[in-house]
C-alpha atoms as a PDB file:
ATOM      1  CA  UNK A   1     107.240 101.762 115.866  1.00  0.00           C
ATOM      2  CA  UNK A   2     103.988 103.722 116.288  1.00  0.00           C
ATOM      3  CA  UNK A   3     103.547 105.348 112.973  1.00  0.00           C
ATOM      4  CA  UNK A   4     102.593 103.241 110.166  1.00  0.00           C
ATOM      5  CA  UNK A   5     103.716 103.114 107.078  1.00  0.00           C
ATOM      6  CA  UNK A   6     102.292 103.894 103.932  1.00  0.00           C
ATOM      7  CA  UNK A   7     104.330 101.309 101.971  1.00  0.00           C
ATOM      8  CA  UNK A   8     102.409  99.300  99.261  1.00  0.00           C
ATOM      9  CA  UNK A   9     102.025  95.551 100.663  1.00  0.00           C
ATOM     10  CA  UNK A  10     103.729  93.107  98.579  1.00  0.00           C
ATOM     11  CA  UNK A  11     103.587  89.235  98.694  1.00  0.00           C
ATOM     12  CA  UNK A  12     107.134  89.096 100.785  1.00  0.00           C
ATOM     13  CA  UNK A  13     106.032  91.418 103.109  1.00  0.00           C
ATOM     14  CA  UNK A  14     102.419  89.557 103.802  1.00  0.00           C
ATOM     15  CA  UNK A  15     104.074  86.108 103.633  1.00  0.00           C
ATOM     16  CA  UNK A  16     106.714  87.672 106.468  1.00  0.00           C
ATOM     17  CA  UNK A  17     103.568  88.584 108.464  1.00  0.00           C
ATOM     18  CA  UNK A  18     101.636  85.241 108.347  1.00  0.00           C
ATOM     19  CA  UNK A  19     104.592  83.468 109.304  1.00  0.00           C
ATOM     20  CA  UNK A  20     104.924  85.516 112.377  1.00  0.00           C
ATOM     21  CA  UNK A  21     101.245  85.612 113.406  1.00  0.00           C
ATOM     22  CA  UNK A  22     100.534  82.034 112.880  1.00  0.00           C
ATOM     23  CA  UNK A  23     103.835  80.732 114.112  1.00  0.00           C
ATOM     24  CA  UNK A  24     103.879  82.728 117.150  1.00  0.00           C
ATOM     25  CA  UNK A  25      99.780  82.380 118.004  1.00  0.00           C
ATOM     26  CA  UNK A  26     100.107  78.641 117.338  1.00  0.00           C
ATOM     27  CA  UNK A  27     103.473  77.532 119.082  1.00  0.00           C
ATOM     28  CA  UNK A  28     102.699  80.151 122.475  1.00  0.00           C
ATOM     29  CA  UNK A  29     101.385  79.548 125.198  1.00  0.00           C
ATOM     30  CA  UNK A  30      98.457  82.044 124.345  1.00  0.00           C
ATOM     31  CA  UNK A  31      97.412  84.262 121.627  1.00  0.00           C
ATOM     32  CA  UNK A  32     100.010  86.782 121.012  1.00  0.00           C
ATOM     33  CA  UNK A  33      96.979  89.489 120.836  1.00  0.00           C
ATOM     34  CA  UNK A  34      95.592  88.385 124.059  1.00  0.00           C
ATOM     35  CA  UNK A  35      94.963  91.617 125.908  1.00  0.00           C
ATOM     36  CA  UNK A  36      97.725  92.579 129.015  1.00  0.00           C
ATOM     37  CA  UNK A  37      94.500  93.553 131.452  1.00  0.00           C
ATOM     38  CA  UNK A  38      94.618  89.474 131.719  1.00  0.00           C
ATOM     39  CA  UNK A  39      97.971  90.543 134.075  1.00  0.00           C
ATOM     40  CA  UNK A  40      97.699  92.453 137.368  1.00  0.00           C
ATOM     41  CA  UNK A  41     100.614  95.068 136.691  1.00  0.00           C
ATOM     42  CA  UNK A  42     101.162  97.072 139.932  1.00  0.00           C
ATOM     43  CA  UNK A  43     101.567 100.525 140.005  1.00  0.00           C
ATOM     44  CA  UNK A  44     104.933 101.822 137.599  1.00  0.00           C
ATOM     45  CA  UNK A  45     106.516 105.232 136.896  1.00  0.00           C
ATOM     46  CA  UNK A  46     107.579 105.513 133.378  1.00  0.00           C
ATOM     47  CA  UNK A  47     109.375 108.567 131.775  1.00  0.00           C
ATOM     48  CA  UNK A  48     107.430 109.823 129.595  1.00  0.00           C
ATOM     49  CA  UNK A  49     103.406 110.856 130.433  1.00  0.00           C
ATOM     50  CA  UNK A  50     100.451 110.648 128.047  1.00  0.00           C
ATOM     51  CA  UNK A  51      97.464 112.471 128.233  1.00  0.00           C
ATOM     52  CA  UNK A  52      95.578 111.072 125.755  1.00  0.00           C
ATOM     53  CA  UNK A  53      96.301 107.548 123.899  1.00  0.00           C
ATOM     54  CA  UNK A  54      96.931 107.908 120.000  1.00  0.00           C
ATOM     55  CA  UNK A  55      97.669 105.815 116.904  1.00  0.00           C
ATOM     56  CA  UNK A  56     100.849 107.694 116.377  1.00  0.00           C
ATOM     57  CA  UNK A  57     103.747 108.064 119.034  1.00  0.00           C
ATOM     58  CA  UNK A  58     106.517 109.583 116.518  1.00  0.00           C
ATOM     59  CA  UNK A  59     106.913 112.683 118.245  1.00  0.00           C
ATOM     60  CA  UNK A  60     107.945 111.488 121.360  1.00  0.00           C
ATOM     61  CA  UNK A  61     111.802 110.274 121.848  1.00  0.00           C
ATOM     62  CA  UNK A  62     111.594 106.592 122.599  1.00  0.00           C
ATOM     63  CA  UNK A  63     114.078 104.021 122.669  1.00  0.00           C
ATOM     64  CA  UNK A  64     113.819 101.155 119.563  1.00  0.00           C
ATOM     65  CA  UNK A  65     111.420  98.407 119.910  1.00  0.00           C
ATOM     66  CA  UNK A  66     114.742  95.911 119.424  1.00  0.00           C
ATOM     67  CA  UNK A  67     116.556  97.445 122.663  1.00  0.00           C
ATOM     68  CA  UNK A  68     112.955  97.112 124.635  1.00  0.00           C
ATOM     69  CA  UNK A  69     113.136  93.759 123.513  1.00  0.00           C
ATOM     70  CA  UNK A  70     116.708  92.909 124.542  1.00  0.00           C
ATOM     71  CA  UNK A  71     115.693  94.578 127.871  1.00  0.00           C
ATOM     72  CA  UNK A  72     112.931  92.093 127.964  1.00  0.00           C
ATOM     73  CA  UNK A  73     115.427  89.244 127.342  1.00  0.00           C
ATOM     74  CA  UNK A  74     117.535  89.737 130.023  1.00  0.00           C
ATOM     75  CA  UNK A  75     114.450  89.840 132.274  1.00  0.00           C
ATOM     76  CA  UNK A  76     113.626  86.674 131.885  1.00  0.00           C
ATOM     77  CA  UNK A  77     116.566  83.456 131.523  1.00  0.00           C
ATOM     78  CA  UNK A  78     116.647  81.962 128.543  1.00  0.00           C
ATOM     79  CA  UNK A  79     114.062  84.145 127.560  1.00  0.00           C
ATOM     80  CA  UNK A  80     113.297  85.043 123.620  1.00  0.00           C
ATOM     81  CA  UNK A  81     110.981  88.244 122.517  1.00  0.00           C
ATOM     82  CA  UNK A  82     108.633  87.305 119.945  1.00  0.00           C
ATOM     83  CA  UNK A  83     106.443  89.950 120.178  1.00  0.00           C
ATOM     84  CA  UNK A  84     106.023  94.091 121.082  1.00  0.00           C
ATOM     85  CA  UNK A  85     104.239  97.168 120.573  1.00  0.00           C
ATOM     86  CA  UNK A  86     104.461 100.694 121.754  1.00  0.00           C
ATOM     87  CA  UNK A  87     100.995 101.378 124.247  1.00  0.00           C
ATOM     88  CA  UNK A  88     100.456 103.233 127.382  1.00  0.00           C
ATOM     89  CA  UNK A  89      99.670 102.144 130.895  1.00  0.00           C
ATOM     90  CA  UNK A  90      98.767 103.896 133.485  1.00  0.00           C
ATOM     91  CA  UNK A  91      99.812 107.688 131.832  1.00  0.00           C
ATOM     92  CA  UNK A  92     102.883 106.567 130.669  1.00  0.00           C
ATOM     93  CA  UNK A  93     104.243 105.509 127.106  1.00  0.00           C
ATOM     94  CA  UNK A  94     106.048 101.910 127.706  1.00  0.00           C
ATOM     95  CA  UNK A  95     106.477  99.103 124.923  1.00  0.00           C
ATOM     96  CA  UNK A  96     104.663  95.564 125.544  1.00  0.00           C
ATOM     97  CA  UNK A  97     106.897  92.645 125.181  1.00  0.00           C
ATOM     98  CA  UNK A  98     106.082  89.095 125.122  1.00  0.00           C
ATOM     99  CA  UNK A  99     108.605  86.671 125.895  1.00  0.00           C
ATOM    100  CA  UNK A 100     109.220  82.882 125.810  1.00  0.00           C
ATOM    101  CA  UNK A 101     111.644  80.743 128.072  1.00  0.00           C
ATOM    102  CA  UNK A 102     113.290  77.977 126.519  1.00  0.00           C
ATOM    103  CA  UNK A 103     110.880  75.500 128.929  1.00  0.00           C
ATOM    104  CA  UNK A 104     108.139  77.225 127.290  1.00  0.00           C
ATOM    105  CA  UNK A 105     106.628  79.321 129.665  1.00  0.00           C
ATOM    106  CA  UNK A 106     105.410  82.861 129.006  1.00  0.00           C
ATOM    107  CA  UNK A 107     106.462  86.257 130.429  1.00  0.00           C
ATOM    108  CA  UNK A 108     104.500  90.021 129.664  1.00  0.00           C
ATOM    109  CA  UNK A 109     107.305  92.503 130.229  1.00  0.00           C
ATOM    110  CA  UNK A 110     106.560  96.857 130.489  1.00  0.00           C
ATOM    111  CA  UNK A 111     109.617  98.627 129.287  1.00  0.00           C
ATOM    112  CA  UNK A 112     109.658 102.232 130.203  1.00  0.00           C
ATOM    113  CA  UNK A 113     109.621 103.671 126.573  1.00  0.00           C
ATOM    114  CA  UNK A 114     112.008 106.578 127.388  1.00  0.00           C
ATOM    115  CA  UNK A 115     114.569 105.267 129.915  1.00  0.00           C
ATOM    116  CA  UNK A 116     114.542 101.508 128.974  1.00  0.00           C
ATOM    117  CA  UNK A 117     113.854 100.371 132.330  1.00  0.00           C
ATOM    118  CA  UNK A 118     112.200  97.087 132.578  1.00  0.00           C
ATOM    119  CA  UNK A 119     108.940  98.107 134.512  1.00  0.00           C
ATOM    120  CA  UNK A 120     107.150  94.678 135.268  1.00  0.00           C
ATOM    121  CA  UNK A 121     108.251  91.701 134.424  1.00  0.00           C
ATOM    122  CA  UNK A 122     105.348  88.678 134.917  1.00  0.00           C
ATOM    123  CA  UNK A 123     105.839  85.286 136.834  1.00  0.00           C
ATOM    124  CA  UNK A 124     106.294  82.446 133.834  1.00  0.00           C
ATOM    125  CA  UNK A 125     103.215  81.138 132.761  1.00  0.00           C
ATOM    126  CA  UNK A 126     103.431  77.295 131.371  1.00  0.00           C
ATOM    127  CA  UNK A 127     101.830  76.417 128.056  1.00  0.00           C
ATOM    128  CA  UNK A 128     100.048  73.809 130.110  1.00  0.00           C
ATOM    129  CA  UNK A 129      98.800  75.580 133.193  1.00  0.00           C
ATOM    130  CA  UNK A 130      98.154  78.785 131.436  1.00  0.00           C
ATOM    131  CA  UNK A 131      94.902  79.986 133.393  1.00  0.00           C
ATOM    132  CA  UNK A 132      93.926  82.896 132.125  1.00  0.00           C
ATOM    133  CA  UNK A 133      93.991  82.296 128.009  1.00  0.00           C
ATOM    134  CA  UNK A 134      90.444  82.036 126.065  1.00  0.00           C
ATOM    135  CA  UNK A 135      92.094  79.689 124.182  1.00  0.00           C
ATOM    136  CA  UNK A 136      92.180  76.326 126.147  1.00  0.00           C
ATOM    137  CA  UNK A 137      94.182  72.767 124.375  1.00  0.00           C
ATOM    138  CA  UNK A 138      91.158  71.471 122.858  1.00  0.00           C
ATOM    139  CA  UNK A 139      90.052  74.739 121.349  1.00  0.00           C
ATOM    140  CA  UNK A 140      93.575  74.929 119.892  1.00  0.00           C
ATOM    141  CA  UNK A 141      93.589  71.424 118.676  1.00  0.00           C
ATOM    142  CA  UNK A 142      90.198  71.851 116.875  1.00  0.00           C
ATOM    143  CA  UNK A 143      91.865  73.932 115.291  1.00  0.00           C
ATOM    144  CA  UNK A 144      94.575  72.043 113.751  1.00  0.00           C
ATOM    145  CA  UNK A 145      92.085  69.480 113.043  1.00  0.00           C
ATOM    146  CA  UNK A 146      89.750  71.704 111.091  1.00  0.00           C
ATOM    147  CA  UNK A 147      92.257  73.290 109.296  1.00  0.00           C
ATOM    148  CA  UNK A 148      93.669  70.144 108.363  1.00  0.00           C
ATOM    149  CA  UNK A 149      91.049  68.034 108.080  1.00  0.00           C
ATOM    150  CA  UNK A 150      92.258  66.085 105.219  1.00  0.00           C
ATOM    151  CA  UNK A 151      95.408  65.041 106.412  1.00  0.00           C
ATOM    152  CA  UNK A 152      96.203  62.834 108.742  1.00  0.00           C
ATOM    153  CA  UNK A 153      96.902  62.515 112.127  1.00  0.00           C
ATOM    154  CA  UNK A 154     100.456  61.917 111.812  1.00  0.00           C
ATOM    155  CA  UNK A 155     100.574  63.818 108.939  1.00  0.00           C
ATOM    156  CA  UNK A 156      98.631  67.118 111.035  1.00  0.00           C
ATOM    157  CA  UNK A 157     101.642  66.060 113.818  1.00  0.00           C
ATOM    158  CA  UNK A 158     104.131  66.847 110.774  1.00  0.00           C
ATOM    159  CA  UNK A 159     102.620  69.868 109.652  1.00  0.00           C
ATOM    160  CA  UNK A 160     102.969  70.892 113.586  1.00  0.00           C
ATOM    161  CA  UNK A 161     106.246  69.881 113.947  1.00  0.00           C
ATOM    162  CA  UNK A 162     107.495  72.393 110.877  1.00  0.00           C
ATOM    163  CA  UNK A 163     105.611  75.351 111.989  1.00  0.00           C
ATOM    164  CA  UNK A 164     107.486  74.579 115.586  1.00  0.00           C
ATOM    165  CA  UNK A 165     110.273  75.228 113.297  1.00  0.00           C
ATOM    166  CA  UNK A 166     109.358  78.448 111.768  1.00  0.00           C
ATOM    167  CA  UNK A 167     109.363  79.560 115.484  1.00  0.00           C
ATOM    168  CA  UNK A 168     112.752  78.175 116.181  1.00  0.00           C
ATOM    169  CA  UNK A 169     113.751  79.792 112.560  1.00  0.00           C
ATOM    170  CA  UNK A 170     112.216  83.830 113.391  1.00  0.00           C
ATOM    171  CA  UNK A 171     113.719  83.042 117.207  1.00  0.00           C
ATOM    172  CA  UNK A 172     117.048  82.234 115.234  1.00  0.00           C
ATOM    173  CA  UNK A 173     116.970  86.149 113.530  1.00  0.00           C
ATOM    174  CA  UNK A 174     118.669  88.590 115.045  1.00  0.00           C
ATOM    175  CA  UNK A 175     116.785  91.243 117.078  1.00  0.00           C
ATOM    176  CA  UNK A 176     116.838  93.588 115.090  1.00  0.00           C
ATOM    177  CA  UNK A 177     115.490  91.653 112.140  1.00  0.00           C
ATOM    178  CA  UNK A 178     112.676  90.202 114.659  1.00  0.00           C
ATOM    179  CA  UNK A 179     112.175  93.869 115.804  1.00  0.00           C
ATOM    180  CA  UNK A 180     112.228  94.986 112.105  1.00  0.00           C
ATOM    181  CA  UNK A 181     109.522  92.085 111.148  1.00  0.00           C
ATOM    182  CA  UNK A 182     107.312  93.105 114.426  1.00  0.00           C
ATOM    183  CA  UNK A 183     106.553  96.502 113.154  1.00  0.00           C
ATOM    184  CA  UNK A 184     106.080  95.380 109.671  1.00  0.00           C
ATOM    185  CA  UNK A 185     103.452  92.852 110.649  1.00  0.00           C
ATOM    186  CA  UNK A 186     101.685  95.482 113.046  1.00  0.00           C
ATOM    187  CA  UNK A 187     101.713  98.033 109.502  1.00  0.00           C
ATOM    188  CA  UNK A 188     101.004  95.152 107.325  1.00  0.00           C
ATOM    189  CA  UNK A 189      98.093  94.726 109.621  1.00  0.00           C
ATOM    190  CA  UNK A 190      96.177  98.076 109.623  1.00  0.00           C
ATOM    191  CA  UNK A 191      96.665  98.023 105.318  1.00  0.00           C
ATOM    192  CA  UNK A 192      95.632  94.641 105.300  1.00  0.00           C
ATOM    193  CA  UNK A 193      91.773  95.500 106.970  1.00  0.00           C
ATOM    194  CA  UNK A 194      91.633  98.510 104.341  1.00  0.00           C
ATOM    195  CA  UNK A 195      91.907  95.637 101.513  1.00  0.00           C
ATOM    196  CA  UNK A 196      88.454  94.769  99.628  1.00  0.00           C
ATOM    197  CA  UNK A 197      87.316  91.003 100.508  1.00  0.00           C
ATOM    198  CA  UNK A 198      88.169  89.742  96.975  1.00  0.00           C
ATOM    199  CA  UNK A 199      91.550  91.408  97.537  1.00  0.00           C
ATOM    200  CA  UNK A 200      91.659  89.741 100.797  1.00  0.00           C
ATOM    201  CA  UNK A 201      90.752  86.354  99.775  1.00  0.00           C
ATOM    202  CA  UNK A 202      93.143  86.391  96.573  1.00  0.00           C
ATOM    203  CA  UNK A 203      96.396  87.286  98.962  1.00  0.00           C
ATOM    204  CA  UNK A 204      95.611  84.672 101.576  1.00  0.00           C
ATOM    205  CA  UNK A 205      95.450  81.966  98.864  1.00  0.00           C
ATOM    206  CA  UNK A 206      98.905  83.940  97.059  1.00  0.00           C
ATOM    207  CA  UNK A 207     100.292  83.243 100.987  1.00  0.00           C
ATOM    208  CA  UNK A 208      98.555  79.816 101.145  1.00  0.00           C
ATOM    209  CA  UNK A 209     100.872  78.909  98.309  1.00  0.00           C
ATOM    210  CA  UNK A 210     103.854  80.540  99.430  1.00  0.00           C
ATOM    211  CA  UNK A 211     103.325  78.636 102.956  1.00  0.00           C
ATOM    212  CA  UNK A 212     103.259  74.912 101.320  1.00  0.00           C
ATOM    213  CA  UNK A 213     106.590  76.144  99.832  1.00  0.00           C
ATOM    214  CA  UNK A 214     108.491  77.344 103.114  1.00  0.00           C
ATOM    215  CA  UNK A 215     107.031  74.591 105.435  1.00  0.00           C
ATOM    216  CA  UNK A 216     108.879  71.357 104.234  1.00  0.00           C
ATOM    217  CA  UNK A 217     112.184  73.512 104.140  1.00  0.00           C
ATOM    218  CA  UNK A 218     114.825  72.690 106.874  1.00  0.00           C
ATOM    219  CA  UNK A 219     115.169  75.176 109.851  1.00  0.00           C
ATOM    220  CA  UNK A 220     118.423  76.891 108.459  1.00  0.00           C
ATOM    221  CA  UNK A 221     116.232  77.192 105.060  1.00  0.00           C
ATOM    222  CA  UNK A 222     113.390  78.401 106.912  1.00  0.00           C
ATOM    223  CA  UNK A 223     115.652  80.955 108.998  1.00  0.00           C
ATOM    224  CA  UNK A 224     117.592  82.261 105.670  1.00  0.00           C
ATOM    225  CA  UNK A 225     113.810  82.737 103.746  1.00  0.00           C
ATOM    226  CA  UNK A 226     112.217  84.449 106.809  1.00  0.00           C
ATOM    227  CA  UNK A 227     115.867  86.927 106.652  1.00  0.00           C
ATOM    228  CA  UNK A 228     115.396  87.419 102.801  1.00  0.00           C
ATOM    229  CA  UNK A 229     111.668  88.803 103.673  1.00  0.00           C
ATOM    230  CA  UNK A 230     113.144  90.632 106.097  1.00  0.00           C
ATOM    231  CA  UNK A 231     115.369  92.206 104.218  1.00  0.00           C
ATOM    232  CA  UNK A 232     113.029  92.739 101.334  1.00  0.00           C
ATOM    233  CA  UNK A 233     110.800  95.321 103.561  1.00  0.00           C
END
């Protein structure tokens, strides 16, 4: 999970990622980067200690992000991962999980990177009383509006509803395919800031393109593309 890879980016692979970033920032209760220091996590005792944070974990022997995550699911009913990284808190080497409940509320879960013991586990969070975000409803729906400015509003409300199915279509992969796409979006990410800003520019309209495709797609349609991307990493 930790060490990235050096793998060229291809237009799969960066269409893959901005399905998962924007799908999961936009349809979760908060940004799926929003910091963990936002939760009080009591004290924990993990298995393995770090004396100094790095980029690159790979030495260590730590359980797959896609069992931390089904540890994180069966913290939390009807709860889904849609989201992990390796990190360390407090001196010890744990993976991050965010998960969402079927009533859409929002649990941070600390897996013990070693062992596989669920750590914390956070009360649920609803998408309407979530206090502590930086992102409140009308931020997010200025959003939508600016971004679609020349639609309309029930055509913004459709272009809602089918990214609320490119959410129920990555939630529909398995968890090792979600786990799989996770760590390619956090690689895809560090190559993508090395990129020149013409190079930038050029692949976000290439995915721009690729996203008008996907979206009107059915969510079985959507669920076989985002496996095909998958599978093409």
């Amino acid at each position: 999970m930790a060490r990235v890879s050096k793998t060229k980016i291809t237009i799969p692979a960066l269409v893959a990622v901005i399905i998962f970033a924007v799908a999961m920032i936009s349809f979760s209760p908060i940004n799926a980067s929003a910091e963990y220091g936002q939760f009080e996590i009591p004290e924990i005792s993990g298995t393995i200690t770090i004396a100094e944070p790095s980029d690159d974990y790979s030495d260590f022997d730590t359980i797959a992000l896609s069992v931390a995550m089904a540890v994180s699911e069966n913290s939390v009913e009807n709860g889904k991962a849609m989201w992990g990284k390796l990190d360390v808190v407090q001196g010890f080497l744990v993976y991050k999980i965010g998960v969402l409940a079927n009533d859409d509320t929002f649990h941070k879960t600390v897996i013990d990177a070693g062992s596989g013991e669920a750590l914390y586990v956070s009360d649920g969070v609803s998408k309407d009383n979530w206090k502590y975000s930086k992102h409140s409803d009308k931020d997010s729906n200025k959003k939508w509006k600016d971004h679609y400015a020349d639609l309309t509003p029930e055509e913004r409300e459709l272009k809602k509803q089918q990214w609320g199915e490119v959410k129920d279509a990555f939630f529909a992969l398995s968890l090792d395919e979600r786990a799989k796409m996770i760590m390619h979006f956090m690689s895809m990410k560090v190559q993508f800031e090395s990129l020149s800003d013409e190079e930038k520019d050029a692949k976000k309209q290439e995915m721009k393109l690729m996203m008008k495709e996907l979206l009107p797609l059915s969510v079985e349609e959507k669920t076989e593309k985002l496996r095909q991307y998958v599978n093409s990493f």
